[in-house]
Protein backbone atom coordinates (compact mmCIF):
# COMPACT_ATOMS: atom_id res chain seq x y z
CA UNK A 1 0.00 0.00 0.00
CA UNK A 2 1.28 3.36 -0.58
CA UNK A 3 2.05 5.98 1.94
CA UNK A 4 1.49 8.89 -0.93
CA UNK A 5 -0.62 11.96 0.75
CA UNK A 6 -3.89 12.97 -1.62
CA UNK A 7 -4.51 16.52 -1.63
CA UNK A 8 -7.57 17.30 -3.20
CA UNK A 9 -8.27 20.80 -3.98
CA UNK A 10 -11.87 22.55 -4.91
CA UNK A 11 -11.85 25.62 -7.25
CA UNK A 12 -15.41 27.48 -8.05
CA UNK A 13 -16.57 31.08 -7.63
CA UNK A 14 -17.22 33.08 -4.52
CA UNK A 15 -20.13 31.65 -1.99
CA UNK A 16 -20.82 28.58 -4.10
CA UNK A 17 -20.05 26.19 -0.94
CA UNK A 18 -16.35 25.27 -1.43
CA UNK A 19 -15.11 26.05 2.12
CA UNK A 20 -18.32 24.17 3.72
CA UNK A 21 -18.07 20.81 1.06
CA UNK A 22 -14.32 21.08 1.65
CA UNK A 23 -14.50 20.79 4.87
CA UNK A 24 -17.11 18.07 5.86
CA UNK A 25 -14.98 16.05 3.37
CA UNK A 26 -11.62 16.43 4.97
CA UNK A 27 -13.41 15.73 8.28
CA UNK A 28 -15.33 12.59 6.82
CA UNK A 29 -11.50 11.48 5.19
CA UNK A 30 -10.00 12.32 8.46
CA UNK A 31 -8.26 14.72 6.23
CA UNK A 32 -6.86 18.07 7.50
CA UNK A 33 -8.21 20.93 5.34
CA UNK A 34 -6.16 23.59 4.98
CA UNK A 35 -8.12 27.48 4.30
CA UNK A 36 -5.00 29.20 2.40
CA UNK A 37 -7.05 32.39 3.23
CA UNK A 38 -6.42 31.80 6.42
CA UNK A 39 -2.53 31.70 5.75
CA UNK A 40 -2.54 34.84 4.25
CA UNK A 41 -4.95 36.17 7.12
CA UNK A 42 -2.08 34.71 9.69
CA UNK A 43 1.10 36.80 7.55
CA UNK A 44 -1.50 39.86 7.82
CA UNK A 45 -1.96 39.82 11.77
CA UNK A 46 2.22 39.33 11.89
CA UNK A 47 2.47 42.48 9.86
CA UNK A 48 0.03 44.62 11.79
CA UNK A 49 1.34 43.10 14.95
CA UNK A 50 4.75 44.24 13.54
CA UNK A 51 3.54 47.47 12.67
CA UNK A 52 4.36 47.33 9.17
CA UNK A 53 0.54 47.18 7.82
CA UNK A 54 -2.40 49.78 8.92
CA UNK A 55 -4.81 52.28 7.46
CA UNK A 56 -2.78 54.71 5.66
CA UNK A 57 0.87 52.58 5.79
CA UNK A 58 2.26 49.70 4.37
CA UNK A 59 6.08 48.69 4.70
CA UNK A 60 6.75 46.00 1.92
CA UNK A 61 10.47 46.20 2.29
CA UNK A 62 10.23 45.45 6.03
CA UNK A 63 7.61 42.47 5.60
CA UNK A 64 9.84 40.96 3.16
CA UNK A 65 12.70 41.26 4.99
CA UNK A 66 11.21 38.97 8.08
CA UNK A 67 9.58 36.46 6.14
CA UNK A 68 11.97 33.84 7.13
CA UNK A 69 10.64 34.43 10.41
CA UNK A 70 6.77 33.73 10.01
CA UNK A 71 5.49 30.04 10.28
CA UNK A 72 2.08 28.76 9.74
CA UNK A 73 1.10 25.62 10.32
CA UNK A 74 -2.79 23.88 11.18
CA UNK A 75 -3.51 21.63 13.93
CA UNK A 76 -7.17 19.96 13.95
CA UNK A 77 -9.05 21.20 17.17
CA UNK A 78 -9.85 17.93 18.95
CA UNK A 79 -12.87 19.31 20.25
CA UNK A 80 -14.77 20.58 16.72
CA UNK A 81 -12.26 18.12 14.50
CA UNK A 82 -11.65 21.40 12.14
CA UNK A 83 -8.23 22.68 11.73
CA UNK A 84 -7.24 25.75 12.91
CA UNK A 85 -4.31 28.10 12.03
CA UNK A 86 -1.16 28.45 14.21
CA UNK A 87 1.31 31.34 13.52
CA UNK A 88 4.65 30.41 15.19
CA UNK A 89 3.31 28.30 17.21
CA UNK A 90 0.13 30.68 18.81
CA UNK A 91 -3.50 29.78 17.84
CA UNK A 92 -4.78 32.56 15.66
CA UNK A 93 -7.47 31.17 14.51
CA UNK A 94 -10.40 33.67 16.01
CA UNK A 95 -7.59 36.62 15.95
CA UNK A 96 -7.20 36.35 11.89
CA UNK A 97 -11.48 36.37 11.17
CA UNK A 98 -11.27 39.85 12.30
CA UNK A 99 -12.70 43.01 10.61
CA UNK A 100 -9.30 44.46 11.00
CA UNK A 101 -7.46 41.80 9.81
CA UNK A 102 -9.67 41.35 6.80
CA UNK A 103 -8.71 45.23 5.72
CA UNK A 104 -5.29 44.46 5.13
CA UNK A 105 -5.50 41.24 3.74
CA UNK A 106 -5.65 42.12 0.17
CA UNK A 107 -2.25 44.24 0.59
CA UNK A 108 -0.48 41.27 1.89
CA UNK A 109 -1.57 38.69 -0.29
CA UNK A 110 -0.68 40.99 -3.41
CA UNK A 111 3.31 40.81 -2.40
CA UNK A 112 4.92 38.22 -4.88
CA UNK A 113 7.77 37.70 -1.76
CA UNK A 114 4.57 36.76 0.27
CA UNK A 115 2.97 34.60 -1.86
CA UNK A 116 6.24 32.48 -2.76
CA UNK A 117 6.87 32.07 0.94
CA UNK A 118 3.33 30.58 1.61
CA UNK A 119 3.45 28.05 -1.20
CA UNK A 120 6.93 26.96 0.15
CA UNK A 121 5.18 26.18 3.62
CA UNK A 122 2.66 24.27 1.93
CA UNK A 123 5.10 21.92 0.27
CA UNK A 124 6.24 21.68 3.98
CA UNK A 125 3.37 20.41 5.21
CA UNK A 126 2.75 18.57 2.39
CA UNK A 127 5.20 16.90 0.51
């Protein structure tokens, strides 16, 4: 038997039901789903917490520049069997749904730097 991981990814347009179908399969596959949103949501609260994202200021350079130190990983909540997102190690899960947080989002997922380093920690977790 092999040991090869399946990832199985859902594409479709906004409010269609991807999140919800995605993630009553991984649950009924014992399956950890992973929200990439969320990933990007977890770099945003780093920068704000940083200082380096708010209203009327964004600091690229400076975000770039600590990338190496930012990593996300998921770990399923035992008691709701959903996983939820840890940045270095904290559970930010309810911290990265925010109003706030969703503001700034769009900034941070639009840096090239940003995106690169995200799809290197998913090969992490994955591969």
């Amino acid at each position: 038997m092999s040991n090869k991981k399946i990832i199985i990814a859902i594409d479709g347009h906004s409010s269609t039901g991807k999140s919800t179908v995605a993630k009553q399969l991984a649950k009924a596959l014992e399956y950890i789903y992973i929200d990439t949103g969320a990933m990007y949501r977890a770099v945003t609260l780093y920068a704000m917490r940083k200082g380096f994202v708010s209203p009327d200021h964004f600091d690229e350079d400076k975000l770039e520049s600590v990338l190496t130190e930012i990593n996300i990983r998921f770990e399923v909540n035992p008691k709701t069997g959903i996983a939820e997102v840890l940045l270095n190690g904290e559970n930010v899960e309810h911290e990265i749904r925010t109003l706030e947080v969703s503001k700034h989002v769009s900034k941070i997922a639009a840096v090239s730097q940003v995106r690169k380093k995200l799809v290197e920690q998913l090969k992490i977790l994955f591969l």
